[in-house]
C-alpha atoms as a PDB file:
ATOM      1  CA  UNK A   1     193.787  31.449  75.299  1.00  0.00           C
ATOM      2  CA  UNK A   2     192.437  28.238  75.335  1.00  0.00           C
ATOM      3  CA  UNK A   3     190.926  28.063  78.709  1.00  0.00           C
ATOM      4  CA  UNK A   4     189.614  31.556  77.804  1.00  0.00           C
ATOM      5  CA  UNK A   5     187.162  30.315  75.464  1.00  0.00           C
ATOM      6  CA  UNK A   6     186.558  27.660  76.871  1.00  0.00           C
ATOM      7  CA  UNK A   7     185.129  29.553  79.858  1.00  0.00           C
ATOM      8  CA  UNK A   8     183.547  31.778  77.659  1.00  0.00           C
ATOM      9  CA  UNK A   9     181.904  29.156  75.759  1.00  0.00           C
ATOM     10  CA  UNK A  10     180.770  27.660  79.714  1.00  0.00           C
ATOM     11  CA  UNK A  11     179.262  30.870  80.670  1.00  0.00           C
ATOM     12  CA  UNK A  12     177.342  31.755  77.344  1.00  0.00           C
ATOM     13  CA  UNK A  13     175.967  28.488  78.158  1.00  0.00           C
ATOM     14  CA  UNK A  14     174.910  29.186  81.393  1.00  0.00           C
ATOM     15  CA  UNK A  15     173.424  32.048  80.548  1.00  0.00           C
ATOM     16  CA  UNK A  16     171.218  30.273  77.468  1.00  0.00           C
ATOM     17  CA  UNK A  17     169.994  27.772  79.990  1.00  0.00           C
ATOM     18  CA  UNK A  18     168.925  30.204  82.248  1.00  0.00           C
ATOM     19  CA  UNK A  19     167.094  31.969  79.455  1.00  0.00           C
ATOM     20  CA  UNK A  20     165.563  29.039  78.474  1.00  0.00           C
ATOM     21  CA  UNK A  21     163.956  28.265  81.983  1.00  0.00           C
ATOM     22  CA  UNK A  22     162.817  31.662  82.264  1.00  0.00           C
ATOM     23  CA  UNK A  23     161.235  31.217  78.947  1.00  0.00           C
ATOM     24  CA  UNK A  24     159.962  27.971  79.464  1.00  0.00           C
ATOM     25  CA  UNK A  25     158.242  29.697  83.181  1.00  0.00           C
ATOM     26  CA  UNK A  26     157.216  32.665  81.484  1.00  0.00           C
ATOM     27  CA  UNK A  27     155.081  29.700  79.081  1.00  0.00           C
ATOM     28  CA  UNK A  28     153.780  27.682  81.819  1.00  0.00           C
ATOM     29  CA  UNK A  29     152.262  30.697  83.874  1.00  0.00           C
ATOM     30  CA  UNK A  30     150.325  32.045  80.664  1.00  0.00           C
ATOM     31  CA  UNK A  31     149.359  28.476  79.780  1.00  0.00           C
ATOM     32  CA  UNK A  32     145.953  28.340  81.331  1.00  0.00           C
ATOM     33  CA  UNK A  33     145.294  32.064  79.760  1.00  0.00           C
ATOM     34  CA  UNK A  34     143.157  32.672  76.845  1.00  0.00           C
ATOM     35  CA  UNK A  35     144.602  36.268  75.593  1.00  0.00           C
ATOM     36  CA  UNK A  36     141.286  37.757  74.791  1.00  0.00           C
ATOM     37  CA  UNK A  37     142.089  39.469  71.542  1.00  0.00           C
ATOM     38  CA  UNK A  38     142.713  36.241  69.993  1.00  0.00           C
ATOM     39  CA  UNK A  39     138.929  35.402  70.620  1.00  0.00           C
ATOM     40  CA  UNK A  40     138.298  38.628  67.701  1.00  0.00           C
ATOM     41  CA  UNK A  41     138.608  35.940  65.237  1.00  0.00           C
ATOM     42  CA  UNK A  42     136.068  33.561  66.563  1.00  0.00           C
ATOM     43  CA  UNK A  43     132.478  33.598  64.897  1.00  0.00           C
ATOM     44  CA  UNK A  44     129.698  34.897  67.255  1.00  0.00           C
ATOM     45  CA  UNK A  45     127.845  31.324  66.738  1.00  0.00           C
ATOM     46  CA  UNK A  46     131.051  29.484  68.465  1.00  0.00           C
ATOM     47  CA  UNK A  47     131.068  31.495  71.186  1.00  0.00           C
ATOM     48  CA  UNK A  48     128.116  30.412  73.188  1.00  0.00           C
ATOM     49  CA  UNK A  49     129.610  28.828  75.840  1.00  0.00           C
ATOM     50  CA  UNK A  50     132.530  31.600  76.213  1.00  0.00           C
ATOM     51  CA  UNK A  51     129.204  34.092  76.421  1.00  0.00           C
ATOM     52  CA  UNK A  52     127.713  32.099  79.638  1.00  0.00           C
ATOM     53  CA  UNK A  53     130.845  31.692  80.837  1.00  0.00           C
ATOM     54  CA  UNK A  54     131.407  35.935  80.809  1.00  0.00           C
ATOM     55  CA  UNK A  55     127.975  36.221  82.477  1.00  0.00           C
ATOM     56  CA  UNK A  56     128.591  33.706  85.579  1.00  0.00           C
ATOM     57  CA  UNK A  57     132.251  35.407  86.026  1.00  0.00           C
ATOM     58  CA  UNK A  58     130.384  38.721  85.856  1.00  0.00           C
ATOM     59  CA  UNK A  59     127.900  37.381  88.895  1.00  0.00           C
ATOM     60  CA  UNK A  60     131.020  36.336  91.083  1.00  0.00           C
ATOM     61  CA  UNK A  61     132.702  39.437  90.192  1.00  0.00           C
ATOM     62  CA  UNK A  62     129.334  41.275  91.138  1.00  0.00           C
ATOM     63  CA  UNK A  63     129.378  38.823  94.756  1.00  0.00           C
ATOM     64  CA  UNK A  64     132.458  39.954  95.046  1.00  0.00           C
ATOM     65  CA  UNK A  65     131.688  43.706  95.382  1.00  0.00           C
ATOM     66  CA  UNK A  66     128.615  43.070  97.530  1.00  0.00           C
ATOM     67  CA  UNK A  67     130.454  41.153  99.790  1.00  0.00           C
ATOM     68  CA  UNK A  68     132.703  44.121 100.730  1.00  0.00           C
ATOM     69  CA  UNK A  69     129.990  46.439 100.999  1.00  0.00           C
ATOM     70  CA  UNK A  70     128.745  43.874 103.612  1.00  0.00           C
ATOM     71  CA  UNK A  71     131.745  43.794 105.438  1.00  0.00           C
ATOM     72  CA  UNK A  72     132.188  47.794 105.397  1.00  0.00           C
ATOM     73  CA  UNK A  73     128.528  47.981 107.190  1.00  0.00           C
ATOM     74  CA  UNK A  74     129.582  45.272 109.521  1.00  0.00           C
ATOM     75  CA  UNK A  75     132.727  47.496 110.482  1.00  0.00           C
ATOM     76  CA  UNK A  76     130.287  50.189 110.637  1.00  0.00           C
ATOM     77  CA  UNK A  77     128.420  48.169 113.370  1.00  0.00           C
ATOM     78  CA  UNK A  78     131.192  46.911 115.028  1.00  0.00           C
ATOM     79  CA  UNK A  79     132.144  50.844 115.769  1.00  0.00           C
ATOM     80  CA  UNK A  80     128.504  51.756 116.849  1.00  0.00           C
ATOM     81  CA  UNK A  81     128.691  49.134 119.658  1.00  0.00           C
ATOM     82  CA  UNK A  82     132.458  49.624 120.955  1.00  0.00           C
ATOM     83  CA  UNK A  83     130.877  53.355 121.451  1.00  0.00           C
ATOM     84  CA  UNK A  84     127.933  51.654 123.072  1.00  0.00           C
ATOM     85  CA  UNK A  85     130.401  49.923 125.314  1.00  0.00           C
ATOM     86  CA  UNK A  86     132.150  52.895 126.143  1.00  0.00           C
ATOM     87  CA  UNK A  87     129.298  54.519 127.068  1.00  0.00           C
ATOM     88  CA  UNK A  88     128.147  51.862 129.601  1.00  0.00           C
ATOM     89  CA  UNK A  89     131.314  51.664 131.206  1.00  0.00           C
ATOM     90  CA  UNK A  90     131.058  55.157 132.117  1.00  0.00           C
ATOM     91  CA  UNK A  91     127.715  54.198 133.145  1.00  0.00           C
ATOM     92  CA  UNK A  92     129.513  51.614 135.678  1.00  0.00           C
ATOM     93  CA  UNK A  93     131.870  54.097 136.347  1.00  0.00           C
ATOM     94  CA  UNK A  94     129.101  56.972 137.711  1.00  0.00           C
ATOM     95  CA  UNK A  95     126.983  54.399 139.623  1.00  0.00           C
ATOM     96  CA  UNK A  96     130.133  53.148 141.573  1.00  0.00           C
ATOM     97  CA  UNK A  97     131.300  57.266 142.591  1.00  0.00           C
ATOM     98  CA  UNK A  98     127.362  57.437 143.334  1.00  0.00           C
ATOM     99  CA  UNK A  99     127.738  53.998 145.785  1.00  0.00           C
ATOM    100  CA  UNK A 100     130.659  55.611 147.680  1.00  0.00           C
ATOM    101  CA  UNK A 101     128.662  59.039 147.742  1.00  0.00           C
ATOM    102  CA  UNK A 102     125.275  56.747 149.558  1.00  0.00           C
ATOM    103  CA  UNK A 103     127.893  55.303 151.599  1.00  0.00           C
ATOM    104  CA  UNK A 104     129.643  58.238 152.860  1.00  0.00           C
ATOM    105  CA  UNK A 105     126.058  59.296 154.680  1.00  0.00           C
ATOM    106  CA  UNK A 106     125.760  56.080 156.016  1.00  0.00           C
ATOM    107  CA  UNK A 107     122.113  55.710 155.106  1.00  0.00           C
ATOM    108  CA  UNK A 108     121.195  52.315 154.267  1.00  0.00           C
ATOM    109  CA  UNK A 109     118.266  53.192 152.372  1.00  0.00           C
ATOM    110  CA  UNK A 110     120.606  55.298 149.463  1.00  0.00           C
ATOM    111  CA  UNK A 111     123.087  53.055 149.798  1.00  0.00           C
ATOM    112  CA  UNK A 112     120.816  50.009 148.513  1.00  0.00           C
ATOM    113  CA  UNK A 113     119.065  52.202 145.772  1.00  0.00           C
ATOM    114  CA  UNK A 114     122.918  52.977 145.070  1.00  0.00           C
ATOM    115  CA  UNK A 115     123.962  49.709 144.813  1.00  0.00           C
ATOM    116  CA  UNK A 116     120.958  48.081 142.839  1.00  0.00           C
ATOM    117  CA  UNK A 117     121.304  50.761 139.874  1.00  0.00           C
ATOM    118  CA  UNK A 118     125.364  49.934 139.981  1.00  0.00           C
ATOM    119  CA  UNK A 119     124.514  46.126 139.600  1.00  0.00           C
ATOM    120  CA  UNK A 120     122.256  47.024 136.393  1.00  0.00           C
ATOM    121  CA  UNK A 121     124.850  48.818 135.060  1.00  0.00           C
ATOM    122  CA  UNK A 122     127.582  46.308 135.981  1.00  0.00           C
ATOM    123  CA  UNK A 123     125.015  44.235 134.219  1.00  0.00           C
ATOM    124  CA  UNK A 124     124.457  46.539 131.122  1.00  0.00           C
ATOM    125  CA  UNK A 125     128.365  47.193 130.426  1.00  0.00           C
ATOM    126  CA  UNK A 126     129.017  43.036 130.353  1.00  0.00           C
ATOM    127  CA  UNK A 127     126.210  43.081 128.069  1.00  0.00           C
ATOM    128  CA  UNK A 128     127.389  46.150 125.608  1.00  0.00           C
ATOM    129  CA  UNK A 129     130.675  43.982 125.678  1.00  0.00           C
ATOM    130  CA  UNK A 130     129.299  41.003 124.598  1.00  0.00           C
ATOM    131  CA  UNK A 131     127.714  42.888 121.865  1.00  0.00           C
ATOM    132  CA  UNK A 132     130.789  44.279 120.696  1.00  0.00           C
ATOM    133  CA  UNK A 133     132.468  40.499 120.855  1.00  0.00           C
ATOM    134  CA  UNK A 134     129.397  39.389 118.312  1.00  0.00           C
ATOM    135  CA  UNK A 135     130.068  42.540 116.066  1.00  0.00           C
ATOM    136  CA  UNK A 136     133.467  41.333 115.386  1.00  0.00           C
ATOM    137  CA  UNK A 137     133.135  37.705 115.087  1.00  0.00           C
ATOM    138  CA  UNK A 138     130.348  39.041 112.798  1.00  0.00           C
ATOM    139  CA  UNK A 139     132.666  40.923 110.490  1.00  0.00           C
ATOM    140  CA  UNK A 140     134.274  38.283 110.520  1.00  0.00           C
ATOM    141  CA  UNK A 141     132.599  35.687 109.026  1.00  0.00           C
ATOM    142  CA  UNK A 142     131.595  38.250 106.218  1.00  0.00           C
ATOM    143  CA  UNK A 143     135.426  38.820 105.568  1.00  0.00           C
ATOM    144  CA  UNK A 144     135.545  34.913 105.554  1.00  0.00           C
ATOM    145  CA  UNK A 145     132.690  34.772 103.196  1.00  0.00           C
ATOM    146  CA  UNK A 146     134.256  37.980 101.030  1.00  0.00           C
ATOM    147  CA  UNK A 147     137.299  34.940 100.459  1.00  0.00           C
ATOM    148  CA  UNK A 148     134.858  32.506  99.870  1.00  0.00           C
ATOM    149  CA  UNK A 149     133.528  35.232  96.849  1.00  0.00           C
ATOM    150  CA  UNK A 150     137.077  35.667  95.947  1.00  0.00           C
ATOM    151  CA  UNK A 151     137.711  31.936  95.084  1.00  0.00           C
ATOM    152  CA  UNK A 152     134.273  31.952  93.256  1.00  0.00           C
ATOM    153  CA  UNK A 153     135.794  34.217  91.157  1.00  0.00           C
ATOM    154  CA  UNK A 154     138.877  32.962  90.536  1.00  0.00           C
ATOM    155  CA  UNK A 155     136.723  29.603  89.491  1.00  0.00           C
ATOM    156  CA  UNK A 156     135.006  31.554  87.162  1.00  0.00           C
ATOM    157  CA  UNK A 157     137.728  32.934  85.535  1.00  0.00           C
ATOM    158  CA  UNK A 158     139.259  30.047  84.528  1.00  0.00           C
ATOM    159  CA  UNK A 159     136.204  28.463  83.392  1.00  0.00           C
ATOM    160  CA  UNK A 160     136.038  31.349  81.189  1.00  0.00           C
ATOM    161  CA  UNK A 161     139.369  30.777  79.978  1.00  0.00           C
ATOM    162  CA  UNK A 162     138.993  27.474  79.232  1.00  0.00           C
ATOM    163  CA  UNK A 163     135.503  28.051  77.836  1.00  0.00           C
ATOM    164  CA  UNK A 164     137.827  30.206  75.521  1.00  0.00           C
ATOM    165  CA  UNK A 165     140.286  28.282  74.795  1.00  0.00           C
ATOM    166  CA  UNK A 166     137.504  25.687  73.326  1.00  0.00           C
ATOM    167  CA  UNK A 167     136.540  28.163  71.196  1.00  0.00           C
ATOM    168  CA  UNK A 168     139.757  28.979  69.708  1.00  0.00           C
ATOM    169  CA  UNK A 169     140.724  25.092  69.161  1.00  0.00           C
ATOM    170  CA  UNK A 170     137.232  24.357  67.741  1.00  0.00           C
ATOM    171  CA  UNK A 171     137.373  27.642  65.160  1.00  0.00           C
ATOM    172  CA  UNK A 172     140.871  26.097  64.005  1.00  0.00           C
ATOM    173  CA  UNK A 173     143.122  28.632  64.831  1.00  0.00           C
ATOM    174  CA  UNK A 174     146.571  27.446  65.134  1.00  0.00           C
ATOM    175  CA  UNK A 175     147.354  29.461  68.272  1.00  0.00           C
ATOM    176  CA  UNK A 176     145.583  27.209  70.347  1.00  0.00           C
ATOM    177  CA  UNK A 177     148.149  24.078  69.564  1.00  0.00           C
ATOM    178  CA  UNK A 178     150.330  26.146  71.852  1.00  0.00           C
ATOM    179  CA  UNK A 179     148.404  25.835  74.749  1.00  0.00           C
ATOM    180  CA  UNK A 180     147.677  22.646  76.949  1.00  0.00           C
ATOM    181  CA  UNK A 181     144.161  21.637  77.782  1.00  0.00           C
ATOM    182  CA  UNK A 182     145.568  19.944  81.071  1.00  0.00           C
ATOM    183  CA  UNK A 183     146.721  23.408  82.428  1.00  0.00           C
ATOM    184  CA  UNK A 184     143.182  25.001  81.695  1.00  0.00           C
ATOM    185  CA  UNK A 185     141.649  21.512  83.662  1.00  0.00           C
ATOM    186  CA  UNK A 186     144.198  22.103  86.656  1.00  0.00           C
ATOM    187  CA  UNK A 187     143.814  25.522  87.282  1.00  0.00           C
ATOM    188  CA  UNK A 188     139.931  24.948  87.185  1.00  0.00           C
ATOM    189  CA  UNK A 189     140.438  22.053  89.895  1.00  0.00           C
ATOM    190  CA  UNK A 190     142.855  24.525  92.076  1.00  0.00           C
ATOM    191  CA  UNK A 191     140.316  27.033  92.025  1.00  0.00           C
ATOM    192  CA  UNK A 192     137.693  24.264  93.294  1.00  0.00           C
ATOM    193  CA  UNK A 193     139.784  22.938  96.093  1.00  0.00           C
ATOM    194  CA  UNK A 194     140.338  26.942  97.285  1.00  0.00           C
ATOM    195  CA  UNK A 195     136.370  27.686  97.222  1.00  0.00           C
ATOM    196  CA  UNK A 196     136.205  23.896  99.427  1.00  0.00           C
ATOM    197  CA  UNK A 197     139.371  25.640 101.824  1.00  0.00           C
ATOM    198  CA  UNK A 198     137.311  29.135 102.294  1.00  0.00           C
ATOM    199  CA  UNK A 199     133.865  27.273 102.741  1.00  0.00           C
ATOM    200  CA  UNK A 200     135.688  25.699 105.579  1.00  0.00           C
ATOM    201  CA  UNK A 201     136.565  28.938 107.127  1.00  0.00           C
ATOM    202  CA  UNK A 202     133.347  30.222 106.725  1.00  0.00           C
ATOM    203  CA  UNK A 203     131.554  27.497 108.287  1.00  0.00           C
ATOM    204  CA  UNK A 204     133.586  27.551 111.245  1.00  0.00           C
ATOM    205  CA  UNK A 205     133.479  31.394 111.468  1.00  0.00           C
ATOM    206  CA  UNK A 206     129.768  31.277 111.458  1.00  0.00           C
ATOM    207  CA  UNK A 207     129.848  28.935 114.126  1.00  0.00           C
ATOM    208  CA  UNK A 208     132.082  31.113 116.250  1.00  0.00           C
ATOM    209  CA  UNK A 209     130.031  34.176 115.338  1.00  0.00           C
ATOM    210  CA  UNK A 210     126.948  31.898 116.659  1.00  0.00           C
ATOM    211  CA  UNK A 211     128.269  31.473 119.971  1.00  0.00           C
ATOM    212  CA  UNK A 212     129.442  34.978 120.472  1.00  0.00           C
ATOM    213  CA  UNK A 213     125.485  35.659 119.400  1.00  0.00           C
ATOM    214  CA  UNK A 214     124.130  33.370 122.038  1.00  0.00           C
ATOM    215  CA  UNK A 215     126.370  34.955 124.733  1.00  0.00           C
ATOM    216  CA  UNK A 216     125.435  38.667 124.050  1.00  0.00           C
ATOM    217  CA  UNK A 217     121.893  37.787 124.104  1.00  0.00           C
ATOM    218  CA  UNK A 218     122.052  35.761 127.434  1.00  0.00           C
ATOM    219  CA  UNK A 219     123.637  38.539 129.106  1.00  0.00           C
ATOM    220  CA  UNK A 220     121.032  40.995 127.265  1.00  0.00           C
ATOM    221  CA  UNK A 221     118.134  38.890 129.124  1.00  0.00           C
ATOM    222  CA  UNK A 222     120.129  39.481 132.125  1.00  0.00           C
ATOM    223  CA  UNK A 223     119.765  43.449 131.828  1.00  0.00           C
ATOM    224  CA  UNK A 224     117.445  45.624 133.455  1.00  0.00           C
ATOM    225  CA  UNK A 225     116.210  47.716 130.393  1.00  0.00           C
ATOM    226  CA  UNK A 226     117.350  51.108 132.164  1.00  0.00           C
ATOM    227  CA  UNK A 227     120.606  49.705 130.895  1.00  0.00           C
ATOM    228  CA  UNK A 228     120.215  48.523 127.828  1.00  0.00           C
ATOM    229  CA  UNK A 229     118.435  45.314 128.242  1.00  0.00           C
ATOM    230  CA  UNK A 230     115.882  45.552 125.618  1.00  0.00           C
ATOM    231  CA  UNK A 231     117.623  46.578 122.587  1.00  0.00           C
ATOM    232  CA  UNK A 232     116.754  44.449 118.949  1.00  0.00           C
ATOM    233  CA  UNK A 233     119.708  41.974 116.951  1.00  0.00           C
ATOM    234  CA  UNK A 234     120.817  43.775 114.267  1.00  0.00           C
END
């Protein structure tokens, strides 16, 4: 009977520790979160900086959606050239059954006309395939910069919250003695060092997208313009 209880008493212990853990992580994660219908209470004339804080986290949230448009056209692009590509490979592909056809009458005068327009296109397909390698280093720097809009957000919306928070404590409401000015600071400064981590990316996919650029337009140069050698950058 004894050891009964006592290893009832052991595992209603166990589970109130657990509880309180859960508890105390349940706290921790809404720490840095301003609930926004406490901010009801707040006079208007304390809540200017909570009011420029809403418009700059309205901006990110609006770079945020025209970043994705930007990376839907770029995937848009990227699709017109692969079809380019395609098409210039069959290009190839008819100018080297139209070689074999010169050769087979064993006229050296169709044979060369044969083999010059295969060389253009030999030259025009490496070309539509270095365009399609810039497409897609070009969507991806704008997926790397639709990150780097991400983590602008996420900076902004805990600069709101603690631009809340402020509020709250400076109105007087008690609520905000529960929360911890540190966990508002350190979730601004996480936010910080992920925009510094995605500028990173983007710099270095822009310099890869660069390259890819100089490529396609060295073998573009290279082109006769019967295939394909004088089209624009886009």
């Amino acid at each position: 009977m004894i050891q009964n209880r006592m290893k009832r008493h052991w595992v209603a212990g166990l589970a109130m520790g657990a509880s309180m853990v859960f508890l105390a992580g349940c706290g921790s994660s809404k720490a840095a979160r301003v609930d926004d219908k406490m901010m009801a209470r707040v006079p208007e004339d304390q809540l200017g900086e909570v009011r420029e804080a809403q418009q700059a986290r309205t901006k990110a949230a609006d770079n945020v959606t025209r970043a994705e448009v930007a990376v839907r056209d770029a995937e848009r692009a990227a699709d017109v050239s692969r079809r380019n590509g395609d098409a210039a490979r069959s290009r190839m592909e008819a100018e080297q059954a139209a070689v074999k056809a010169a050769e087979a009458t064993g006229q050296s005068g169709p044979i060369a006309q044969a083999q010059t327009r295969l060389q253009g296109a030999a030259a025009g397909r490496a070309a539509a395939e270095a365009e399609v390698a810039w497409h897609l280093r070009k969507t991806d720097t704008l997926k790397a910069e639709k990150g780097l809009r991400d983590a602008e957000l996420k900076v902004a919306d805990a600069e709101l919250n603690q631009a809340q928070y402020k509020a709250l404590e400076r109105s007087g409401d008690v609520r905000a003695k529960d929360m911890s000015e540190s966990e508002f600071l350190s979730a601004i400064a996480d936010a910080k060092r992920e925009v510094e981590d995605s500028r990173r990316r983007v710099d270095e996919q822009r310099r890869t997208e660069q390259d890819a650029r100089a490529q396609w337009e060295r073998l573009r140069s290279q082109t006769p313009q019967a295939f394909g050698g004088s089209g624009s950058a886009r």
